[in-house]
Protein backbone atom coordinates (compact mmCIF):
# COMPACT_ATOMS: atom_id res chain seq x y z
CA UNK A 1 16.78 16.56 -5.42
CA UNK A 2 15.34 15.52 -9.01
CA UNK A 3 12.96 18.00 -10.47
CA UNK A 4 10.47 15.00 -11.08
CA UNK A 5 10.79 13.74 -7.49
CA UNK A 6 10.19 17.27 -5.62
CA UNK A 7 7.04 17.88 -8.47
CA UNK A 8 5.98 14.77 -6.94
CA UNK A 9 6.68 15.16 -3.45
CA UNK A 10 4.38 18.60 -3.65
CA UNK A 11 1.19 16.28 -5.45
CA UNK A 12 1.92 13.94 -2.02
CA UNK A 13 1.87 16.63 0.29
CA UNK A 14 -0.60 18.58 -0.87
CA UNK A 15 -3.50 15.27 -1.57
CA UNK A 16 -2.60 14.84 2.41
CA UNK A 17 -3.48 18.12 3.34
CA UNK A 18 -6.12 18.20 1.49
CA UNK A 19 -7.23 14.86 3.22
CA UNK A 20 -6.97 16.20 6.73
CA UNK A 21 -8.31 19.43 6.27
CA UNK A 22 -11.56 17.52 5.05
CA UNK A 23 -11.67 15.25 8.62
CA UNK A 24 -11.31 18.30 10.58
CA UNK A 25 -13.71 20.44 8.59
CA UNK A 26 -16.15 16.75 9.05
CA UNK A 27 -15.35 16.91 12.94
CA UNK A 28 -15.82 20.70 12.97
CA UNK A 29 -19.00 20.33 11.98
CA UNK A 30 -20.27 17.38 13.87
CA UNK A 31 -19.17 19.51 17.11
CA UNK A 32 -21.32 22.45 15.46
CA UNK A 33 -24.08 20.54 15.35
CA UNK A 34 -23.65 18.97 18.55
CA UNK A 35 -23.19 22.65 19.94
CA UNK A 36 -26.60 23.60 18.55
CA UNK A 37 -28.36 20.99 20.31
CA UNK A 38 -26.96 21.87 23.71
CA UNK A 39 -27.92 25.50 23.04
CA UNK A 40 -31.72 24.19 22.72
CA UNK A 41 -31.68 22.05 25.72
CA UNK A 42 -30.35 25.40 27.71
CA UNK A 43 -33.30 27.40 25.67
CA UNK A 44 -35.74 24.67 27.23
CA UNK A 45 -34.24 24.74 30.49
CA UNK A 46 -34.75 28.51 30.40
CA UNK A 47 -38.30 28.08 29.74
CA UNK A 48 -38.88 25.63 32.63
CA UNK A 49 -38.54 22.53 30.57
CA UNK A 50 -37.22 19.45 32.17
CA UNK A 51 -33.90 18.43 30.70
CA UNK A 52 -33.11 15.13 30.13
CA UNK A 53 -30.00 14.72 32.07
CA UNK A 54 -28.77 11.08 30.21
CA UNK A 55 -29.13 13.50 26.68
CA UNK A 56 -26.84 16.00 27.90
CA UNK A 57 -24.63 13.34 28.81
CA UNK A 58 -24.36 11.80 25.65
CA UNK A 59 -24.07 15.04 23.95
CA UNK A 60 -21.26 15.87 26.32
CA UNK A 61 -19.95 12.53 25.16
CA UNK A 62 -20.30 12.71 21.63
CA UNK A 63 -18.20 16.23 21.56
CA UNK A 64 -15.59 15.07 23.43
CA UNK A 65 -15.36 11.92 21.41
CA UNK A 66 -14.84 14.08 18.03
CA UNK A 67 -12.34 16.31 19.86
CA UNK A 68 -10.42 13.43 20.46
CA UNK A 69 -10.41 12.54 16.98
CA UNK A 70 -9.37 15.92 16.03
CA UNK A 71 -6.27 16.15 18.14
CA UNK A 72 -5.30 12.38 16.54
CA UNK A 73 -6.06 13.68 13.38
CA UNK A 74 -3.27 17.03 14.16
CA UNK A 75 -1.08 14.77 15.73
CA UNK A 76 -0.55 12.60 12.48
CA UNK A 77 -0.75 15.79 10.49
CA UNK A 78 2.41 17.14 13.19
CA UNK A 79 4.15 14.03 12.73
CA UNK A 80 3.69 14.30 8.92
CA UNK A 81 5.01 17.82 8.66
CA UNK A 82 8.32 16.82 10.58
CA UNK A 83 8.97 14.54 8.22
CA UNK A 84 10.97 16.65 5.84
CA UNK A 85 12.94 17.76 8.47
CA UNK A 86 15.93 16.09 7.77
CA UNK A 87 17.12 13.85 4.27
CA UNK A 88 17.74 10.95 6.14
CA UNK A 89 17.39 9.24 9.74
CA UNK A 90 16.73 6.40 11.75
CA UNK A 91 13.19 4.98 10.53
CA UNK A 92 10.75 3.10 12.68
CA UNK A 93 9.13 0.78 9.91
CA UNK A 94 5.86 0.06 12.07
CA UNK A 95 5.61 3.95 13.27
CA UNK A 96 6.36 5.28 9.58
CA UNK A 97 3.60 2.68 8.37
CA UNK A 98 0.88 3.82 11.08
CA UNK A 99 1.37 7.10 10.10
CA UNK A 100 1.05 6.69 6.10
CA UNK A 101 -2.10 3.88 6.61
CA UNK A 102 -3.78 6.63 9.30
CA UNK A 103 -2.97 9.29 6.58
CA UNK A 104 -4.46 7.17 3.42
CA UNK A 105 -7.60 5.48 5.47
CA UNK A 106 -10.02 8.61 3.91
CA UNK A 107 -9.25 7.66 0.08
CA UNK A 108 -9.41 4.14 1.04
CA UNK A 109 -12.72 4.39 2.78
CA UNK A 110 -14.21 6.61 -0.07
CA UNK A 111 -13.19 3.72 -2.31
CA UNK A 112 -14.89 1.29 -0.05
CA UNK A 113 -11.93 -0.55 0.89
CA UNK A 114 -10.49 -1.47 4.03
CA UNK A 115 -7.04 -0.70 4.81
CA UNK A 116 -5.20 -2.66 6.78
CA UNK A 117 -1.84 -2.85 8.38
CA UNK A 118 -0.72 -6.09 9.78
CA UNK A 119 2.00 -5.93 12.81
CA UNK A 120 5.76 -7.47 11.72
CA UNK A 121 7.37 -10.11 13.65
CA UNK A 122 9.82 -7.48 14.93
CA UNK A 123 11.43 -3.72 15.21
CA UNK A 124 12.91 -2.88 12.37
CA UNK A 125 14.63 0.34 12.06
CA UNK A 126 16.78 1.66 9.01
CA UNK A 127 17.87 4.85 8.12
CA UNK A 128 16.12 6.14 4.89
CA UNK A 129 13.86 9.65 3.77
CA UNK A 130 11.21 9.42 5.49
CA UNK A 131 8.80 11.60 3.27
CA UNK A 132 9.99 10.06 0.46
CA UNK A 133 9.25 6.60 1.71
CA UNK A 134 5.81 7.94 3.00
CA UNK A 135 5.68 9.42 -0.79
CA UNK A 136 6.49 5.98 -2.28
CA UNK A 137 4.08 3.75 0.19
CA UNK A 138 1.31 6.10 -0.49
CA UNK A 139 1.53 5.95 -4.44
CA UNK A 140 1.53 2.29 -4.02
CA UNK A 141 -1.56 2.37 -2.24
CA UNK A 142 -3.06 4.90 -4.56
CA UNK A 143 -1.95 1.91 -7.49
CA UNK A 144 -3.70 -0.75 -5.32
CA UNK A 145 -6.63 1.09 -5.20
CA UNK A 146 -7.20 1.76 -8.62
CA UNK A 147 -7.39 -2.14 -9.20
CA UNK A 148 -9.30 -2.93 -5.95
CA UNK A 149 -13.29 -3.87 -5.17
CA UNK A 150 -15.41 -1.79 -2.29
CA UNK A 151 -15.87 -4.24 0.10
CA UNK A 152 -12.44 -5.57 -0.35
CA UNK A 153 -9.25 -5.26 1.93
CA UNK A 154 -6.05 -3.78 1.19
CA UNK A 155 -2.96 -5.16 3.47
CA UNK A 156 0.07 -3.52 4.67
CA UNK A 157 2.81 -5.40 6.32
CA UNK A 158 6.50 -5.52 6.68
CA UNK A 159 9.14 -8.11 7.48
CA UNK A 160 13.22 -8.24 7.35
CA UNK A 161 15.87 -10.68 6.79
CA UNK A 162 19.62 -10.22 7.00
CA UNK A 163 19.86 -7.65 4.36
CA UNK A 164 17.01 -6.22 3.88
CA UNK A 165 14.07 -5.00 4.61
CA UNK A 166 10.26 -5.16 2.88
CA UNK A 167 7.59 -3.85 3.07
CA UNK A 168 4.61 -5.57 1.20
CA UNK A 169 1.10 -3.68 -0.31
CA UNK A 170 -1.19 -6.33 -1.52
CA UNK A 171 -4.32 -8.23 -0.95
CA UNK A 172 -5.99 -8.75 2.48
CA UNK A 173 -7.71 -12.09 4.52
CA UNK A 174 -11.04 -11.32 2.46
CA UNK A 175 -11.59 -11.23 -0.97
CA UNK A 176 -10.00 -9.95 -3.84
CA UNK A 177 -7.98 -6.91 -4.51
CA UNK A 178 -5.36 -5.76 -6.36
CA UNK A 179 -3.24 -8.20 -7.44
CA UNK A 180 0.31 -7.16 -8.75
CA UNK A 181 0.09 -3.60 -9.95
CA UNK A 182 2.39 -0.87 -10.94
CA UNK A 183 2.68 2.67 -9.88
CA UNK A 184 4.39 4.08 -12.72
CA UNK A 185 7.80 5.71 -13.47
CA UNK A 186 7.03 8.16 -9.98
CA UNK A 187 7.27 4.91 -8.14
CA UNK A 188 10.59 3.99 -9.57
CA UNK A 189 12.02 7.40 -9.27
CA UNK A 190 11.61 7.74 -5.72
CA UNK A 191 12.42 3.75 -4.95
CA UNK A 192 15.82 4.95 -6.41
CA UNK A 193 16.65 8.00 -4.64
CA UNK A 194 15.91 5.75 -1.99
CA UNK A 195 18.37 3.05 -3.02
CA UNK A 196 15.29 0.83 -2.79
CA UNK A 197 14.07 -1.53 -4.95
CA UNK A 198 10.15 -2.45 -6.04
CA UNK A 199 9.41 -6.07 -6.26
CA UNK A 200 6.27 -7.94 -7.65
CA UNK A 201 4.90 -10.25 -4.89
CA UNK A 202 2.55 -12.59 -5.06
CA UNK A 203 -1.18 -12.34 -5.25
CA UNK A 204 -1.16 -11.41 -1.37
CA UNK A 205 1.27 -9.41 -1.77
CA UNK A 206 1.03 -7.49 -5.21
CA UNK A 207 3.97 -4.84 -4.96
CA UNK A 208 6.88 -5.25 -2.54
CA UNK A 209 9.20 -2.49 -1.25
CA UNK A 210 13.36 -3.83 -0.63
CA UNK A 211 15.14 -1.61 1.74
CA UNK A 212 18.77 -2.09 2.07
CA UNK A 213 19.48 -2.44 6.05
CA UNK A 214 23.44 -3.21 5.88
């Protein structure tokens, strides 16, 4: 693999550890804290005070509720990891999309901007990288949101024809956001060791991603 594309693939993996490990340190502590007030409702109860049973129920609640988010946030993190396990295979566009929009909604959200993926008319599978597709997707994102307001909406969303398939990275149902953008000569590196090609859309759709499916 080219020097430029593995230097790049390392900045990618590493900005998405470094994402997750900051939501589960943020759920690790909201269970802490959670944990410390159900240690003072059993110090009360040990000194006769009457617990209020619809608190400890919401507490109870509350820490399963971020437990659940943790194991979503390991399971994308798991499904992340086995990404490099092979060069190529058989790609689920909507699942390999999930993934990368679950993976970028922190830098979006500490940008103030919404990211959303909208669901394609249809499965489309083709066989590709899929880290390096992830890698691609998420430095148009990073591109997008450079040029994009808080407040605004950022749109995923993927279609096929008889050749091909796209994926597109552009503006949302509300406002304005990035219009067409460029990621730089990273982008174009890793769109050709994918055999792909990047497209300027239209103002919805700012950056388009070809994918060869014949």
């Amino acid at each position: 693999m080219d020097e430029d594309i593995e230097s790049t693939g390392l900045v990618f993996f590493g900005k998405v550890t470094a994402s997750i490990s900051h939501e589960l340190k943020n759920r690790m502590a909201i269970i802490n804290e959670q944990a410390g007030l159900l240690e003072d409702l059993v110090l009360m109860a040990e000194r006769g005070v009457e617990i209020d049973l619809a608190r400890l129920k919401r507490l109870s609640g509350a820490v399963k509720t971020q437990v659940a988010m943790g194991d979503r946030i390991l399971r994308n993190m798991n499904r992340f990891a086995h990404s490099v396990d092979s060069p190529r295979r058989s790609v689920d566009i909507r699942s390999l999309l999930d993934l990368t929009t679950a993976l970028a909604a922190r830098p979006a959200s500490m940008k103030g901007v919404n990211l959303e993926l909208y669901p394609g008319p249809e499965a489309v599978e083709i066989n590709t990288s899929p880290f390096l597709l992830m890698n691609l997707i998420w430095l148009l994102i990073e591109a997008a949101l450079r040029g994009s307001e808080p407040g605004s909406e950022l749109a995923l969303s993927f279609e096929k024809d008889k050749e091909a398939a796209f994926i597109s990275i552009g503006n949302g149902s509300e406002g304005e956001t990035a219009g067409v953008f460029s990621a730089g000569k990273e982008a174009d590196s890793l769109a050709s060791a994918l055999g792909a090609e990047l497209v300027s859309g239209d103002q919805k759709r700012g950056m388009r991603i070809r994918l060869s499916i014949v």
